[in-house]
N, C-alpha and C. Protein backbone atom coordinates (compact mmCIF):
# COMPACT_ATOMS: atom_id res chain seq x y z
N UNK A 1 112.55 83.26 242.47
CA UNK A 1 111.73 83.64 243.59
C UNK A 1 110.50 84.38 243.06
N UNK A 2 109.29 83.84 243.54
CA UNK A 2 107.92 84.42 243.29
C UNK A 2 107.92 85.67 244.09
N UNK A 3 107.43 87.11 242.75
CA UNK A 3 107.37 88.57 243.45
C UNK A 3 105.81 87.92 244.25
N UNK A 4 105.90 89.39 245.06
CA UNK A 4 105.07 89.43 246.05
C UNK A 4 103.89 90.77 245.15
N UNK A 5 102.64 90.54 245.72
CA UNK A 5 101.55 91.08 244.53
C UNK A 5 101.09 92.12 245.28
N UNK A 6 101.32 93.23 244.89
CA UNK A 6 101.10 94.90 245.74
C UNK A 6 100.21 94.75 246.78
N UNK A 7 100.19 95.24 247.67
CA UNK A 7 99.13 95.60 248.85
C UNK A 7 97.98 96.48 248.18
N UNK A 8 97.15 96.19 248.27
CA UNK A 8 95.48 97.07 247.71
C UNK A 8 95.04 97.52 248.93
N UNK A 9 95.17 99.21 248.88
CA UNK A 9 94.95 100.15 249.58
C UNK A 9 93.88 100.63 249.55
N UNK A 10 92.72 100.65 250.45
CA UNK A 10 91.56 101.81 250.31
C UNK A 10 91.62 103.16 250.11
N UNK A 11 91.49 103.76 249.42
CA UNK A 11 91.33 105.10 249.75
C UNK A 11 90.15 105.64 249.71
N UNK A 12 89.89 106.56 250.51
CA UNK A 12 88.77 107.76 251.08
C UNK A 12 87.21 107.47 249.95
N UNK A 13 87.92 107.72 248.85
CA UNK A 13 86.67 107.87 247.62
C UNK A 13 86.12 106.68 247.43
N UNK A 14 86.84 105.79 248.31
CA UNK A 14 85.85 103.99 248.07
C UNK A 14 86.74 103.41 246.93
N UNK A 15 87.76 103.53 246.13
CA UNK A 15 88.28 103.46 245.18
C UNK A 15 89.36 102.70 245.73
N UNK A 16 89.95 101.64 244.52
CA UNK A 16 91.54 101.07 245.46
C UNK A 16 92.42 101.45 244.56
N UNK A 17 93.68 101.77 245.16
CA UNK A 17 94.75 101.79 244.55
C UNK A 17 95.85 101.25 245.19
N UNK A 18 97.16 100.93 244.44
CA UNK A 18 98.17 99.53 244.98
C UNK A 18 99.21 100.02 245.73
N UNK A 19 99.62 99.62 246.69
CA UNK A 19 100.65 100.75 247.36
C UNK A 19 101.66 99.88 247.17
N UNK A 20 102.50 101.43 246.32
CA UNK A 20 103.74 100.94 245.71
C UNK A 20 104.77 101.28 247.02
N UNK A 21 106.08 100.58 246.60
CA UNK A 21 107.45 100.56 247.64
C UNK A 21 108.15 102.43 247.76
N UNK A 22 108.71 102.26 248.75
CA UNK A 22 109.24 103.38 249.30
C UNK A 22 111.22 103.06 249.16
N UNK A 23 111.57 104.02 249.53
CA UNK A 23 112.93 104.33 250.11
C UNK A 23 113.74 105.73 251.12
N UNK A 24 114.14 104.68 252.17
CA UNK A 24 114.65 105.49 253.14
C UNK A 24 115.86 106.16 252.50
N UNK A 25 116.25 107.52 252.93
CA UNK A 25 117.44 108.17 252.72
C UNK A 25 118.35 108.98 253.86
N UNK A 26 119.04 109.15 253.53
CA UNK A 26 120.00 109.87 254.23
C UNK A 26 120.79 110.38 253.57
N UNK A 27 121.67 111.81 254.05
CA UNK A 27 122.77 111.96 253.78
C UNK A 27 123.21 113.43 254.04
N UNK A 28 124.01 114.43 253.50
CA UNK A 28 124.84 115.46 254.01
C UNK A 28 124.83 116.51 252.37
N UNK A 29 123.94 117.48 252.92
CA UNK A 29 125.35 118.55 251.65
C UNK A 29 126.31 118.89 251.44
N UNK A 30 126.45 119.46 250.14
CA UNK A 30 128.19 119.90 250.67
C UNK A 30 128.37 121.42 250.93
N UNK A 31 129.24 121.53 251.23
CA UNK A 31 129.82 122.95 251.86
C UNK A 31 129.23 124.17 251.50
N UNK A 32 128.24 125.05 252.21
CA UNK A 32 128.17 126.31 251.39
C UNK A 32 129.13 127.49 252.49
N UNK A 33 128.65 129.02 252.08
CA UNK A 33 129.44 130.18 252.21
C UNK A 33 130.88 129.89 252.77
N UNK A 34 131.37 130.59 253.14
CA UNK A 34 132.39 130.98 252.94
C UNK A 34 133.27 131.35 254.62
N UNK A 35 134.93 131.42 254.69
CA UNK A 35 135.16 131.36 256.53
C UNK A 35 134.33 130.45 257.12
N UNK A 36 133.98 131.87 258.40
CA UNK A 36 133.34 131.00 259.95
C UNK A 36 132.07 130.37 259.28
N UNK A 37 131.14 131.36 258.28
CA UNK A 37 129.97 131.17 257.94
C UNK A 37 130.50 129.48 257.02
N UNK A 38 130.89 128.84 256.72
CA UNK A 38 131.18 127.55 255.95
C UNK A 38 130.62 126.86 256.48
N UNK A 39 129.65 125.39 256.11
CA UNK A 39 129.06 124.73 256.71
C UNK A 39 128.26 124.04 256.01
N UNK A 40 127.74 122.87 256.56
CA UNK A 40 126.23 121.48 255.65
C UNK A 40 125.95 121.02 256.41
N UNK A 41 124.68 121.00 255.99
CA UNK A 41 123.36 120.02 256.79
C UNK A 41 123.37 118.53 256.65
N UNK A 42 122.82 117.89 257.26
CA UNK A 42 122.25 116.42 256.93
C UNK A 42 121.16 116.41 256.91
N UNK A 43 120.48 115.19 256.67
CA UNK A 43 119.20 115.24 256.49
C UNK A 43 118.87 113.94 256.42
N UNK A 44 117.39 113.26 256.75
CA UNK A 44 117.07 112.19 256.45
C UNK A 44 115.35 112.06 256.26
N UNK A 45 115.39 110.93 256.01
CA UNK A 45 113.76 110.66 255.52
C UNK A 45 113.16 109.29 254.46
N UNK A 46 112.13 109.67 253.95
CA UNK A 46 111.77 108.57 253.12
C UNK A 46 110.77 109.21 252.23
N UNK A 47 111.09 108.67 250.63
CA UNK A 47 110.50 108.91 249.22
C UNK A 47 109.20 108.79 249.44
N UNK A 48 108.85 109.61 248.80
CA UNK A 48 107.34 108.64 248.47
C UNK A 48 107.07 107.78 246.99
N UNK A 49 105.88 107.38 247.03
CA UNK A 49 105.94 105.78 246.38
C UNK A 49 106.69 106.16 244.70
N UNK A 50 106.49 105.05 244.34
CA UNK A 50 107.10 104.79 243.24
C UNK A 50 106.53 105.77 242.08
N UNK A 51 106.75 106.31 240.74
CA UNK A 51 106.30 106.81 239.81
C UNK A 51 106.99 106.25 238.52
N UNK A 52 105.86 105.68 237.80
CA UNK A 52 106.26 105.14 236.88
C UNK A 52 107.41 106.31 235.60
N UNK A 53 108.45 105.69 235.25
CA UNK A 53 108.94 106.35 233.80
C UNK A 53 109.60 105.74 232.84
N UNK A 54 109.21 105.49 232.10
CA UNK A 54 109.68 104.78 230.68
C UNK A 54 109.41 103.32 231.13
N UNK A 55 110.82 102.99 231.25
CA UNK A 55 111.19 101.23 231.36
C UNK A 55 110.98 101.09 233.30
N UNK A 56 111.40 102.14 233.78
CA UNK A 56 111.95 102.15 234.94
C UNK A 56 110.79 103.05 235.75
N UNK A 57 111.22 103.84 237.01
CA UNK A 57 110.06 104.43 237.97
C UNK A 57 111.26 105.58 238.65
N UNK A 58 110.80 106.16 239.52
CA UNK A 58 111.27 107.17 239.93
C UNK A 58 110.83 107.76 241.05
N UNK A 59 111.19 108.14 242.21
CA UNK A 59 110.63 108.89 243.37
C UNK A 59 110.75 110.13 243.92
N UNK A 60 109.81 110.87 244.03
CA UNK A 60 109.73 112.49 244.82
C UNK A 60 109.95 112.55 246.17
N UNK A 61 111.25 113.31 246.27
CA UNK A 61 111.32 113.81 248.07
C UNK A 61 111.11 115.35 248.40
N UNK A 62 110.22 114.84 249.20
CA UNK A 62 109.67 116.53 249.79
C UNK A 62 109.65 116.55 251.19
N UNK A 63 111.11 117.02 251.45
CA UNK A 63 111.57 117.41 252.81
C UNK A 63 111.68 118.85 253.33
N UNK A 64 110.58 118.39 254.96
CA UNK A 64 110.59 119.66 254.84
C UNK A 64 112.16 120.67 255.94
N UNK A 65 113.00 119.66 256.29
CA UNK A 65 114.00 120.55 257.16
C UNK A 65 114.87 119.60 256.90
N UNK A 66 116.12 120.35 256.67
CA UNK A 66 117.70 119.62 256.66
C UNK A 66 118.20 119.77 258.62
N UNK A 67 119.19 119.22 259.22
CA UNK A 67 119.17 119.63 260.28
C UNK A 67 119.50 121.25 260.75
N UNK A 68 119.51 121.86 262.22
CA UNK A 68 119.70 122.83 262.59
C UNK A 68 121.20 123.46 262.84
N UNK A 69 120.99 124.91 261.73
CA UNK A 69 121.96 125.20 261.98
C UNK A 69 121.97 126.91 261.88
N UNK A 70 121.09 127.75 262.97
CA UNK A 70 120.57 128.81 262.58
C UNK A 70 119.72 129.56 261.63
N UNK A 71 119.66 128.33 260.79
CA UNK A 71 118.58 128.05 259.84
C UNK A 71 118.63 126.49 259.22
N UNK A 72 117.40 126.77 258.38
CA UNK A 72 117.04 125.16 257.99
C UNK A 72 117.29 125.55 256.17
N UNK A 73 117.00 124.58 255.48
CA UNK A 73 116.92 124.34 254.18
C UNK A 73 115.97 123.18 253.79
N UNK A 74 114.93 123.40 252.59
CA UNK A 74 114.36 122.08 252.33
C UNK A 74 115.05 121.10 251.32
N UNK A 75 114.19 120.21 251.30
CA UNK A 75 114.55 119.63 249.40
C UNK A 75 113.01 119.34 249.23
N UNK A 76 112.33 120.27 248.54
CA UNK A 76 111.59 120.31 247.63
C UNK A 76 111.18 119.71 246.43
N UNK A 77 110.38 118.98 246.23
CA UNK A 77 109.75 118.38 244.91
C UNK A 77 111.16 117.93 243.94
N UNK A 78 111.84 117.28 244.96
CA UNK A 78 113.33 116.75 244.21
C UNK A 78 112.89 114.95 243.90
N UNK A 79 113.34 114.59 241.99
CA UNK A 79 112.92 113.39 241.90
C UNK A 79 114.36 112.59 242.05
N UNK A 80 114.34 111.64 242.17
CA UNK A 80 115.21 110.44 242.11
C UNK A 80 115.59 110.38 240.66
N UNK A 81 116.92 109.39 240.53
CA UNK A 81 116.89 108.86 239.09
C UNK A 81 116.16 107.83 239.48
N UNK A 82 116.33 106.85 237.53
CA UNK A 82 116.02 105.72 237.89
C UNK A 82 116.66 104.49 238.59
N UNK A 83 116.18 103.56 238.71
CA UNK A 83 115.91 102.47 239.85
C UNK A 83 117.21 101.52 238.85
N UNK A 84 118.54 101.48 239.62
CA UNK A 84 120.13 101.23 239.74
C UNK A 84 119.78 99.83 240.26
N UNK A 85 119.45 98.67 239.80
CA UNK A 85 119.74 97.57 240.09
C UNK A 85 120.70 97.02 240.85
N UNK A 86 120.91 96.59 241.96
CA UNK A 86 121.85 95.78 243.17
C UNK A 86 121.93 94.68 243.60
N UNK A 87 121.66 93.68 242.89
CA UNK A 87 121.39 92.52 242.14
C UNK A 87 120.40 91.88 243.89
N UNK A 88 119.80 90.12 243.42
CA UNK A 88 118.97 89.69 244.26
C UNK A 88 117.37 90.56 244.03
N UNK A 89 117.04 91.26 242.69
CA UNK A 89 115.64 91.70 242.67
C UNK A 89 115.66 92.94 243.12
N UNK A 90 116.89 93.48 243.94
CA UNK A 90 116.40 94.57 244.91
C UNK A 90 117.50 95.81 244.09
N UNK A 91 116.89 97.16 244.42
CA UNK A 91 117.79 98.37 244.04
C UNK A 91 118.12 99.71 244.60
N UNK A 92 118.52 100.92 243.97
CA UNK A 92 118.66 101.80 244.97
C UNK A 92 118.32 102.53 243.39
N UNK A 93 118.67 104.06 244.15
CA UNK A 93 118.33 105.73 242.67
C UNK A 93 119.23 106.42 243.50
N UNK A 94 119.79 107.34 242.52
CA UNK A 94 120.97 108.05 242.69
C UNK A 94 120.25 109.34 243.11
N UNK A 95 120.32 110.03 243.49
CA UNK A 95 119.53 111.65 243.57
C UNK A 95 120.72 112.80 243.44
N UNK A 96 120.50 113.38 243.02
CA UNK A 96 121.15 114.92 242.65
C UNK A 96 119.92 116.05 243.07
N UNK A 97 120.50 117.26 243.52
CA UNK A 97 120.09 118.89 243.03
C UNK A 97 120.57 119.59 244.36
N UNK A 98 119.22 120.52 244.76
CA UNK A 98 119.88 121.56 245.73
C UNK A 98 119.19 121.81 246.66
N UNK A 99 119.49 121.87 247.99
CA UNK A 99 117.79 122.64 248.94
C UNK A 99 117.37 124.12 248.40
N UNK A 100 116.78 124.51 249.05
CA UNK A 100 115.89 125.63 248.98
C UNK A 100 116.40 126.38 249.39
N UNK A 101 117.08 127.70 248.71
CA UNK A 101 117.69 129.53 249.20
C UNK A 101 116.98 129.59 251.07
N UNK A 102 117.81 129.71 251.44
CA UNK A 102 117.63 130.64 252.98
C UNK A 102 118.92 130.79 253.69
N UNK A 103 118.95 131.99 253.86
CA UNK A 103 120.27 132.67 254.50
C UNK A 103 121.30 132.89 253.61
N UNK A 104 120.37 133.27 252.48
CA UNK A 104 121.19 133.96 251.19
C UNK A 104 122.16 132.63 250.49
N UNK A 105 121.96 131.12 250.35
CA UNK A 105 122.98 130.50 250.47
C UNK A 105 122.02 129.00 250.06
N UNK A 106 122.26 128.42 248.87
CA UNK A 106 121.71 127.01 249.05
C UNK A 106 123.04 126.23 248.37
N UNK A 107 122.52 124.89 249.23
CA UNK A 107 123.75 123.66 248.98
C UNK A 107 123.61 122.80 248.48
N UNK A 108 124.17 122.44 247.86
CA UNK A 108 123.96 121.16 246.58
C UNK A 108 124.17 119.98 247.55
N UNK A 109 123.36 118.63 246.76
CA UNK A 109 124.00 117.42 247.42
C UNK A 109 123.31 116.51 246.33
N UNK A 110 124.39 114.95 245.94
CA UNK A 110 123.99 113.43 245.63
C UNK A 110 124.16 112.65 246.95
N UNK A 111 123.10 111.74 246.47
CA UNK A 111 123.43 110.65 247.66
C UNK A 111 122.91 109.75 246.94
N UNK A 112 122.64 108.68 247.23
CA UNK A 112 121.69 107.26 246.56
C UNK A 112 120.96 106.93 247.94
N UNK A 113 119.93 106.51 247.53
CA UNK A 113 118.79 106.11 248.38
C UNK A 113 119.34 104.79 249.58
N UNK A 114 118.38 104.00 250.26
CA UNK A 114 118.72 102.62 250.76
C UNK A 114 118.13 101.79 250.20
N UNK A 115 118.09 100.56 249.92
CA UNK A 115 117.41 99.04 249.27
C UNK A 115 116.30 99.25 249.99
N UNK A 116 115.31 99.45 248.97
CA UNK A 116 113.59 99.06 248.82
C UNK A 116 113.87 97.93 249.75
N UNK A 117 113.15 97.64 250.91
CA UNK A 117 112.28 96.60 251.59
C UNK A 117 113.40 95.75 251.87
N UNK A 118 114.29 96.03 252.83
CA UNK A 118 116.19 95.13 253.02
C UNK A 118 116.14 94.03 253.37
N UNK A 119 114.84 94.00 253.92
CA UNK A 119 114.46 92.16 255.02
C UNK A 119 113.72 91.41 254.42
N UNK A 120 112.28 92.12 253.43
CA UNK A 120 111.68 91.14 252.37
C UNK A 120 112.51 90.51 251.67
């Protein structure tokens, strides 16, 4: 199957650059404090574009709210691994780390992304 040849994007300065693929996410932390206070967020959203690394590429999520739960948590300037092949051309990235301290308390979470472009 013949790839498909980037979209050429205008930007502002009159200059083009290629707009690379995205990925939607979702998913849940796990458990922080302790008793009644015990509890995790979910969260959802989408990467921004691709960043090249080595052989492979990589994506930054900068979210700014996990859901509500007397407080919020971000995920901040968190990158993806690399790009986990799922055969048919198409793939996913594993993500690891932590949101952002608030309410004395941050929660770790992995999830893996969704397939770049599911219907192309």
């Amino acid at each position: 199957m013949k790839k498909k040849r980037p979209t050429i994007k205008k930007i502002r300065t009159g200059s083009t650059q290629a707009q690379r693929h995205l990925h939607e996410f979702e998913g849940s932390t796990k458990l922080a404090e302790e008793g009644a206070d015990r509890h995790n967020h979910r969260f959802a959203g989408v990467t921004g574009q691709a960043i090249r690394a080595g052989a492979s590429h990589v994506h930054e999520i900068d979210l700014e709210r996990t859901d509500f739960l007397n407080h919020f948590h971000n995920l901040k300037k968190i990158r993806t691994g690399p790009a986990i092949s799922v055969g048919n051309g198409k793939h996913v990235h594993f993500v690891t780390g932590q949101t952002t301290l608030n309410d004395g308390h941050v929660h770790k979470f992995n999830f893996a992304t969704l397939i770049q472009a599911p219907l192309v």
